[in-house]
C-alpha atoms as a PDB file:
ATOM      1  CA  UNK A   1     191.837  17.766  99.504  1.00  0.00           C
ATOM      2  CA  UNK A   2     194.706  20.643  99.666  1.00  0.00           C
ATOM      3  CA  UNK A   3     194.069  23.652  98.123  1.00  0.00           C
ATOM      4  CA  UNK A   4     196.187  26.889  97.322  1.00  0.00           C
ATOM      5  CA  UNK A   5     194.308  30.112  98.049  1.00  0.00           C
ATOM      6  CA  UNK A   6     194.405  32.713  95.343  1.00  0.00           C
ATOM      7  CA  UNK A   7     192.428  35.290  97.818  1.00  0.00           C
ATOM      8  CA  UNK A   8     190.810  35.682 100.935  1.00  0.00           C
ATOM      9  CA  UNK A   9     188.268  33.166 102.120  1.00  0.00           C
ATOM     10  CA  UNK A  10     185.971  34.242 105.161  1.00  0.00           C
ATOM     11  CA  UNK A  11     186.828  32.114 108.053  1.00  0.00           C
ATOM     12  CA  UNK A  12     189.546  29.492 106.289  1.00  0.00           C
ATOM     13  CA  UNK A  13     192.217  31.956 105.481  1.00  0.00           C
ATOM     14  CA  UNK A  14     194.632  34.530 103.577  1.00  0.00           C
ATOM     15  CA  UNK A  15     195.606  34.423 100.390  1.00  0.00           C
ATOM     16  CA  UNK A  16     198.706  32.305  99.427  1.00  0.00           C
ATOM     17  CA  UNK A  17     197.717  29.878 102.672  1.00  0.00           C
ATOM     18  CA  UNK A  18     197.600  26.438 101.755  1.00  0.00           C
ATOM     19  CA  UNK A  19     194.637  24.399 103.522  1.00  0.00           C
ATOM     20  CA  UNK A  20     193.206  20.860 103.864  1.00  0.00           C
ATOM     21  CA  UNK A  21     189.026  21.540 102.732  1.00  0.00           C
ATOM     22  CA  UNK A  22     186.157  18.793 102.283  1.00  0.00           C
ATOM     23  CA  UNK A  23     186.156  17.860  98.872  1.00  0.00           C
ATOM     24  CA  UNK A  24     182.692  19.102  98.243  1.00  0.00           C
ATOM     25  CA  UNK A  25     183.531  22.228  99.506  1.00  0.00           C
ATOM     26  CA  UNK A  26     186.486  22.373  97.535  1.00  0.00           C
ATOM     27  CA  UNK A  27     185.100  21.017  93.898  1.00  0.00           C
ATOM     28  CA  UNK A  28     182.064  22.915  94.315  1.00  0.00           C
ATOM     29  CA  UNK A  29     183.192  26.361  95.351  1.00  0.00           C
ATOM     30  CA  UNK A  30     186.816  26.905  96.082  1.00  0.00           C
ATOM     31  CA  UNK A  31     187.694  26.039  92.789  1.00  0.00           C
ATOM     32  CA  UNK A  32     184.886  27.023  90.092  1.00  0.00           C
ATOM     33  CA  UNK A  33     184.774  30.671  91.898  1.00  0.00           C
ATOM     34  CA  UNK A  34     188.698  30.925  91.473  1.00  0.00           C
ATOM     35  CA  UNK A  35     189.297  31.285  95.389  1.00  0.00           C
ATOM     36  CA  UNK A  36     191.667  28.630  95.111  1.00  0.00           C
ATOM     37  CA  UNK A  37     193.732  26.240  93.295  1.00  0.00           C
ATOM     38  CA  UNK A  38     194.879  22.476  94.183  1.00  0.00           C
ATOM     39  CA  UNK A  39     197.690  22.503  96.041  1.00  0.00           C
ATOM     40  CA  UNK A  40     200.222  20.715  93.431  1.00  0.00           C
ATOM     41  CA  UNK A  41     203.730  20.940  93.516  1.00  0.00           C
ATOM     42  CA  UNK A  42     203.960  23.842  91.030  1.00  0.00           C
ATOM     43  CA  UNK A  43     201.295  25.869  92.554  1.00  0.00           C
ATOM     44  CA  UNK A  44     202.930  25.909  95.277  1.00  0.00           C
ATOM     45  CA  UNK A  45     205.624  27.514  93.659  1.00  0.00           C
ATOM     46  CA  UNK A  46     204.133  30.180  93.153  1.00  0.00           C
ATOM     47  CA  UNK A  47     202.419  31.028  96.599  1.00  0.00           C
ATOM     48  CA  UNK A  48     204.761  33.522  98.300  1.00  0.00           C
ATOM     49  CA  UNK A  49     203.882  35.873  95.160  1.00  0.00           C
ATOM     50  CA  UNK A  50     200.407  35.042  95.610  1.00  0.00           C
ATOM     51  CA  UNK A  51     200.821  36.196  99.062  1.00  0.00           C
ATOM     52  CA  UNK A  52     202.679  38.941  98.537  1.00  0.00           C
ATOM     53  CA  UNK A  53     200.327  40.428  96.149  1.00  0.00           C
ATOM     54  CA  UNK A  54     197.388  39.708  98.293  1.00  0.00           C
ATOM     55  CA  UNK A  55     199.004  41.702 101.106  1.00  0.00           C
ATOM     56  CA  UNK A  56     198.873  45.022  98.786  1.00  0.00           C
ATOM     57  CA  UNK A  57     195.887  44.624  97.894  1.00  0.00           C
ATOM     58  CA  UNK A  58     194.330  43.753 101.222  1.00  0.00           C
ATOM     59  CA  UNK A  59     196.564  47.013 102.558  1.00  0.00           C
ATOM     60  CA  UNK A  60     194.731  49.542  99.970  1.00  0.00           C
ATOM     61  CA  UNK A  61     191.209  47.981 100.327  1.00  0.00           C
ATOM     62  CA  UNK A  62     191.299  48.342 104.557  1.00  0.00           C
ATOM     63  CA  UNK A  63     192.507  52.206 103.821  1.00  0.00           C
ATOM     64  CA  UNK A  64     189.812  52.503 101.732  1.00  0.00           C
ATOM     65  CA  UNK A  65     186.842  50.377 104.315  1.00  0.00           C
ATOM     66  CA  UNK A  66     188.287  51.670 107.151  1.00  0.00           C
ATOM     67  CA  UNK A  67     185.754  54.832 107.677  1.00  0.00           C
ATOM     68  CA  UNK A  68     182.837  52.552 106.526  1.00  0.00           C
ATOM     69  CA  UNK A  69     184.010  50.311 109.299  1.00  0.00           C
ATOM     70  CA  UNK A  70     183.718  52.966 111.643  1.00  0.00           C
ATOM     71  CA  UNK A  71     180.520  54.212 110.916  1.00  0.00           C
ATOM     72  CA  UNK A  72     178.465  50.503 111.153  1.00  0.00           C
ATOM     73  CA  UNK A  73     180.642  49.408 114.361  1.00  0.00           C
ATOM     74  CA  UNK A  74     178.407  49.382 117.074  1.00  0.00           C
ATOM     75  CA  UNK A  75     174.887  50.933 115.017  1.00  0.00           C
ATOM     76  CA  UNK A  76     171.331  49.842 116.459  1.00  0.00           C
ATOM     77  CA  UNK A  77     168.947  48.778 113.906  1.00  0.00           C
ATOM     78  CA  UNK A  78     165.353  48.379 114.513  1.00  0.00           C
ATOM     79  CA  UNK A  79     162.439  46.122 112.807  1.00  0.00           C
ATOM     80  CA  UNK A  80     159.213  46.298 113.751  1.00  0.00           C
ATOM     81  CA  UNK A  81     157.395  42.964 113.085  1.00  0.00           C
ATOM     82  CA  UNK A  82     153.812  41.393 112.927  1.00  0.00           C
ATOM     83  CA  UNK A  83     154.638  38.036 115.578  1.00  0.00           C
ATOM     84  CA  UNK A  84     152.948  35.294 116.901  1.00  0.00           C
ATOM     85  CA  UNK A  85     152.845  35.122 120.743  1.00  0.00           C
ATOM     86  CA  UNK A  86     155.412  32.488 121.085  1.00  0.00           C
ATOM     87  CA  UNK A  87     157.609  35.316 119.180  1.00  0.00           C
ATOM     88  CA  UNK A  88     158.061  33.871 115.901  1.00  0.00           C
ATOM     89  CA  UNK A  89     157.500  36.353 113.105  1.00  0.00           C
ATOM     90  CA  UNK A  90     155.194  36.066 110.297  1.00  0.00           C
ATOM     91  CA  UNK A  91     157.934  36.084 107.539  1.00  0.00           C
ATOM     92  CA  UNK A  92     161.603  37.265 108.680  1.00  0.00           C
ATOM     93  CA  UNK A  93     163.874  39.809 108.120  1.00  0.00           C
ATOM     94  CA  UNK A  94     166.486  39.425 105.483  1.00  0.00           C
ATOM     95  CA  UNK A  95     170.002  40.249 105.009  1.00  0.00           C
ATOM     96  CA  UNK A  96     168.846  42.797 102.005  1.00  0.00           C
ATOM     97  CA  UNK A  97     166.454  44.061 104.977  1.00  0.00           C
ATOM     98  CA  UNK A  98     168.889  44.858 106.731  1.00  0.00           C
ATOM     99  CA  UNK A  99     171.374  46.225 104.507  1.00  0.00           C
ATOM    100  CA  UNK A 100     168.268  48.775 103.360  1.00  0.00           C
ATOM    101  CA  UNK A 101     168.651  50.158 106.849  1.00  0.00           C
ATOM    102  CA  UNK A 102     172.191  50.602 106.415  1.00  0.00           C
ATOM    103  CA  UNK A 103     171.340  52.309 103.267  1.00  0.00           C
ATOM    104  CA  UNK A 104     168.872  54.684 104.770  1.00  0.00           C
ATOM    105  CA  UNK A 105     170.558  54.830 108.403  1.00  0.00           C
ATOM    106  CA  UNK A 106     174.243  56.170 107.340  1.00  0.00           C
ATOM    107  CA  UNK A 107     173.922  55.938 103.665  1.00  0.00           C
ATOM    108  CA  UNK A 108     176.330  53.495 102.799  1.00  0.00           C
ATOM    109  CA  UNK A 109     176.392  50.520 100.385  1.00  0.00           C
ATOM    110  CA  UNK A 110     176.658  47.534 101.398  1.00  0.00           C
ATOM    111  CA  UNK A 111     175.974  43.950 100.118  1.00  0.00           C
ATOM    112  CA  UNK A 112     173.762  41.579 101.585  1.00  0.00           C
ATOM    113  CA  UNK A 113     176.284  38.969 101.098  1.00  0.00           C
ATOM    114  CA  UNK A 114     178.066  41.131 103.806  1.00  0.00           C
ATOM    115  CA  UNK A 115     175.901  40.676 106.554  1.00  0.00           C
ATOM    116  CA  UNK A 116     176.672  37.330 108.192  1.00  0.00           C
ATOM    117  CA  UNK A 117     173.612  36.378 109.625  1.00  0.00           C
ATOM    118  CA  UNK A 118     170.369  33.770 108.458  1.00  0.00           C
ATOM    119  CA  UNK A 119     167.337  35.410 107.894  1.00  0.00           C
ATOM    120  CA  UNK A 120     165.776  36.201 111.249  1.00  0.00           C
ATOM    121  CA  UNK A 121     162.175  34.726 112.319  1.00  0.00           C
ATOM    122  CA  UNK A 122     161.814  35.259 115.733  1.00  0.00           C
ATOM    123  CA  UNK A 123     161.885  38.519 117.836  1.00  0.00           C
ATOM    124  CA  UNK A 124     164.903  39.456 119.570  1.00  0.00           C
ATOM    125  CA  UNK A 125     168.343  41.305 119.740  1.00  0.00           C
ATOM    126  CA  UNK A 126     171.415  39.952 117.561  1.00  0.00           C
ATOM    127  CA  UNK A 127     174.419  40.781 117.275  1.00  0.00           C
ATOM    128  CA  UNK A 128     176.270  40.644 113.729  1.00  0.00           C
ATOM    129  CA  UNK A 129     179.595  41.330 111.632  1.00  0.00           C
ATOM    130  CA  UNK A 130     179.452  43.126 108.672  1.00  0.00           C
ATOM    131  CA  UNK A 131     182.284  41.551 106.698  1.00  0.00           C
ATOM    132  CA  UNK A 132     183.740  44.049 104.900  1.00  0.00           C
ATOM    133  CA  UNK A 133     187.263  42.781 104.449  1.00  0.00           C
ATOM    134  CA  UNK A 134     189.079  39.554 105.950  1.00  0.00           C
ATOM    135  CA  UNK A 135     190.493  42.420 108.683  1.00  0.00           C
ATOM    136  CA  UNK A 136     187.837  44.458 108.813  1.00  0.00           C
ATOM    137  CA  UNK A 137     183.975  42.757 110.438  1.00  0.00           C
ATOM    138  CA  UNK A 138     182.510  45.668 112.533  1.00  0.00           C
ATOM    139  CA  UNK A 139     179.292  44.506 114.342  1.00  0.00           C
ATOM    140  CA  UNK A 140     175.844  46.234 114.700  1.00  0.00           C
ATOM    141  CA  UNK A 141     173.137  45.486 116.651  1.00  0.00           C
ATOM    142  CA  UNK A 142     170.009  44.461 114.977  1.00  0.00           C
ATOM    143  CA  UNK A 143     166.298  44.668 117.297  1.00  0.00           C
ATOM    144  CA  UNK A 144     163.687  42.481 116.051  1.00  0.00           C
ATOM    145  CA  UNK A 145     160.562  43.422 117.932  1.00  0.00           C
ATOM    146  CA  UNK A 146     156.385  43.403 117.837  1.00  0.00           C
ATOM    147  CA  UNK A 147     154.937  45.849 115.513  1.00  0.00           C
ATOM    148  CA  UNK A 148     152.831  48.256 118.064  1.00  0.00           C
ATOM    149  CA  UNK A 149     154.115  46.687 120.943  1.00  0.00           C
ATOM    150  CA  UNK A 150     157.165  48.497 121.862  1.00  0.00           C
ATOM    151  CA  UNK A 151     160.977  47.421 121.970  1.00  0.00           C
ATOM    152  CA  UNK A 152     160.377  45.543 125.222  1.00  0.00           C
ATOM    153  CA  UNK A 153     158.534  43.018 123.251  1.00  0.00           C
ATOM    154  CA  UNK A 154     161.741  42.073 121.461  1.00  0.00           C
ATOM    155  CA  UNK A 155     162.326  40.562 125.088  1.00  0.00           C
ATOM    156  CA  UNK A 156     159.128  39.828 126.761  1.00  0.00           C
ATOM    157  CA  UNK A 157     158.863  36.626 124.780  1.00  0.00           C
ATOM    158  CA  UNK A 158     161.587  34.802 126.027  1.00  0.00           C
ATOM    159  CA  UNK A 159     159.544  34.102 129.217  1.00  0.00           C
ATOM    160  CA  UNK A 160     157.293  32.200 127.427  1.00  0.00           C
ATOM    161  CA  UNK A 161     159.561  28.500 127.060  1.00  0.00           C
ATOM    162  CA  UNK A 162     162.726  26.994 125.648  1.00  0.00           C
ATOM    163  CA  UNK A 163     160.760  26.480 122.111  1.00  0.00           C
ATOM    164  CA  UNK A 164     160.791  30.262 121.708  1.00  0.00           C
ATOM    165  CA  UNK A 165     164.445  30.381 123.312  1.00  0.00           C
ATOM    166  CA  UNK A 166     166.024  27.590 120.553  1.00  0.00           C
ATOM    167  CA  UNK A 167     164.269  29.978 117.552  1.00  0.00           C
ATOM    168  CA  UNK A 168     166.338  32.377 118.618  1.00  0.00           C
ATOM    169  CA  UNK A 169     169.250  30.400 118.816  1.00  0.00           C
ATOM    170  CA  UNK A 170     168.841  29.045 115.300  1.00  0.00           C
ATOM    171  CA  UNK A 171     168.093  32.356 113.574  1.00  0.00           C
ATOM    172  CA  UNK A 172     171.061  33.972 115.347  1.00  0.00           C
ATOM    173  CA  UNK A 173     173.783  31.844 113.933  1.00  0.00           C
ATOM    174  CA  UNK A 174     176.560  32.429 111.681  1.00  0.00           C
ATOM    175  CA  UNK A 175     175.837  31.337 108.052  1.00  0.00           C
ATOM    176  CA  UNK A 176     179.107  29.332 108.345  1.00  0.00           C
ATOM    177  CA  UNK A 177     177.445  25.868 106.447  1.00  0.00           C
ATOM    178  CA  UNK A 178     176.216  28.362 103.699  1.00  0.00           C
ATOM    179  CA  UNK A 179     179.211  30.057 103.013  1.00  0.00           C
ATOM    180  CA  UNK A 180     178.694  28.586  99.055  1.00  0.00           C
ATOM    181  CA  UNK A 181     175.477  30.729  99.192  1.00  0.00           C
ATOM    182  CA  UNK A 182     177.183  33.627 100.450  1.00  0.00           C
ATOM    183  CA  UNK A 183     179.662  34.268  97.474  1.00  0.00           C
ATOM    184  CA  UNK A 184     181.966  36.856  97.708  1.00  0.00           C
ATOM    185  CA  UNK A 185     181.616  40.674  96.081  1.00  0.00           C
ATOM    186  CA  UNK A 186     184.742  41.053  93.975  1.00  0.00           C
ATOM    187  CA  UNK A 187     183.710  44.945  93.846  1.00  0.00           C
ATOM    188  CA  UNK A 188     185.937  47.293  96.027  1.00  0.00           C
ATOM    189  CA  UNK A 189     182.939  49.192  97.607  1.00  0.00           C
ATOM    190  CA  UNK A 190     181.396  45.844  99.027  1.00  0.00           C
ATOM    191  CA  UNK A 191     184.563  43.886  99.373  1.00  0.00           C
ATOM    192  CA  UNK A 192     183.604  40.460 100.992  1.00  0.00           C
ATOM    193  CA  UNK A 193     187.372  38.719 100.872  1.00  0.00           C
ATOM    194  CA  UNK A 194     187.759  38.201  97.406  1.00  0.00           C
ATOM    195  CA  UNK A 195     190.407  40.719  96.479  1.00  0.00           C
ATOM    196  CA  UNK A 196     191.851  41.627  99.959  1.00  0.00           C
ATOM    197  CA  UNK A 197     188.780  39.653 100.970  1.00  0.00           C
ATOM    198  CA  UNK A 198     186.208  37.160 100.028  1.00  0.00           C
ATOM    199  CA  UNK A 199     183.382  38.279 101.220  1.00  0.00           C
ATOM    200  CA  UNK A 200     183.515  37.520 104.207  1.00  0.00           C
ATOM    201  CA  UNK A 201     187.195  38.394 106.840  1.00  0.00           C
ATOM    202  CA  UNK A 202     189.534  40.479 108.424  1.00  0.00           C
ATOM    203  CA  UNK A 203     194.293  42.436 109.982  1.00  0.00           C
ATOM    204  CA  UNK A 204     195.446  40.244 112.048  1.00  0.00           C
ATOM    205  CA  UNK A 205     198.549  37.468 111.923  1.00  0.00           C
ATOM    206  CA  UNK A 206     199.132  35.915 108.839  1.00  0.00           C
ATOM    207  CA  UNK A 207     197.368  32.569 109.954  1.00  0.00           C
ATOM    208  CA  UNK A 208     199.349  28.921 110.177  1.00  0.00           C
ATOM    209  CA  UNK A 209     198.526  26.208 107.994  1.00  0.00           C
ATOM    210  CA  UNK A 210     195.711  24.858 109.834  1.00  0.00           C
ATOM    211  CA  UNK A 211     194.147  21.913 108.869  1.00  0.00           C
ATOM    212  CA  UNK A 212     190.606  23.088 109.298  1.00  0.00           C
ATOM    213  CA  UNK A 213     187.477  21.483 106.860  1.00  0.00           C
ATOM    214  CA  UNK A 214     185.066  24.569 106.583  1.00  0.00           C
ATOM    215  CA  UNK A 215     181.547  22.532 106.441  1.00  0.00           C
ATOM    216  CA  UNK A 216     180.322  22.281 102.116  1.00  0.00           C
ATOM    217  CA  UNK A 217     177.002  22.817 101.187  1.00  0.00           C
END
C-alpha cells in the first residue's frame, strides 16, 4: 500500500514523503498512530505543506537535542552481570537499563523507546544509536561483562564457540522488525521522530521516494 507521511518515521522517511509499506505494517501502525495517511489523490495535495511544516519543526527540535546529542555521542556504559560460562546472562539488560545509566551517568532523560537495541543476554560490547531525532542518532558504547570477573570477561567468552558468537549477534541487532513495539515519544524532551521525529531518525537530504517495505510486526 502507499502511504502519505504526516511525520517522521525511523528508518522509512521524512514527513510529507510518500512510500510503498506492507500492508500490515501500514493498517496496523502507520495509520492508527497517525504517522501516516493513504496516499489518495487529495492527500497528496496537501503534502508539500505537510513537508514544509515538518521541516520547522524538525529545525527547532535538533536546536533544542543538539547538546543532548553531544553529551551521549561516544559514552561507555558498563553492566556487570551474573553469566553462564558460555556467556549468556542470567536475565538481560534492558533498554530502561540502560537509559537508567544515562540518567545517573550525565543526567539526562531519555526514553527507552530511544535506545535502538533488543534486550541484551549475552556478554559483550555493542554499539548503539540513541534516536533522538530523524537527524540526530548519537551512539554509545554499552559493556556487558561478568559480575566479579573484570571487563575482560565481556571478551574472554568469545573463545569459547560460534554458539556463544551467534548470541551475540542476535542480541546486538537493530530492533528494525519491532519498530510497532517501539512507538514513538511525541514529547519534545524524548523526541523519537514523531514531531521532527518518530522516535526513531535523523539532517540529512530530504530522501527520494523509495519504494522500501519496512518489515510489520
Amino acid at each position: 500500500m502507499k502511504i502519505l507521511l504526516l511525520k517522521d518515521v525511523y528508518k522509512l522517511g521524512r514527513a510529507g514523503d510518500v512510500k510503498k509499506v506492507a500492508n500490515g505494517y501500514g493498517r496496523n501502525y502507520l495509520l492508527p498512530q497517525g504517522l501516516a495517511v493513504l496516499a489518495t489523490p487529495g492527500a497528496l495535495k496537501s503534502a508539500e505543506l505537510i513537508r514544509t511544516e515538518a521541516n520547522q519543526r524538525r529545525t527547532a527540535l535538533n536546536a533544542e537535542l543538539g547538546g543532548l546529542a553531544g553529551q551521549l555521542a561516544g559514552q561507555v556504559f558498563t553492566f556487570p552481570v551474573r553469566a553462564s560460562e558460555t556467556g549468556k546472562l542470567y536475565g538481560s539488560v534492558t533498554t530502561r537499563a540502560i537509559t537508567a545509566a544515562i540518567k545517573e551517568k550525565i543526567g539526562a532523560d531519555v526514553s527507552h523507546r530511544q535506545v535502538d537495541t533488543q534486550p541484551l543476554r549475552t556478554l559483550g560490547e555493542y554499539v548503539m544509536p540513541i534516536r533522538l531525532t530523524i537527524d540526530l542518532a548519537p551512539e554509545i558504547t554499552v559493556i556487558v561483562y561478568r559480575e566479579g570477573e573484570g571487563l575482560d570477561s565481556a571478551y574472554d567468552f568469545e573463545e569459547e564457540g560460534d554458539e556463544v558468537e551467534e548470541g551475540i549477534e542476535e542480541a546486538s541487532e537493530m530492533h528494525d522488525e519491532d519498530q510497532p513495539d517501539e512507538a514513538p515519544d511525541m514529547e519534545p524532551k524524548a523526541s523519537v521522530m514523531d514531531e521532527p521525529a518518530m522516535m526513531e531518525d535523523e539532517t540529512e537530504d530530504e530522501p527520494e521516494d523509495t519504494e522500501e517495505e519496512p518489515a510489520a510486526e
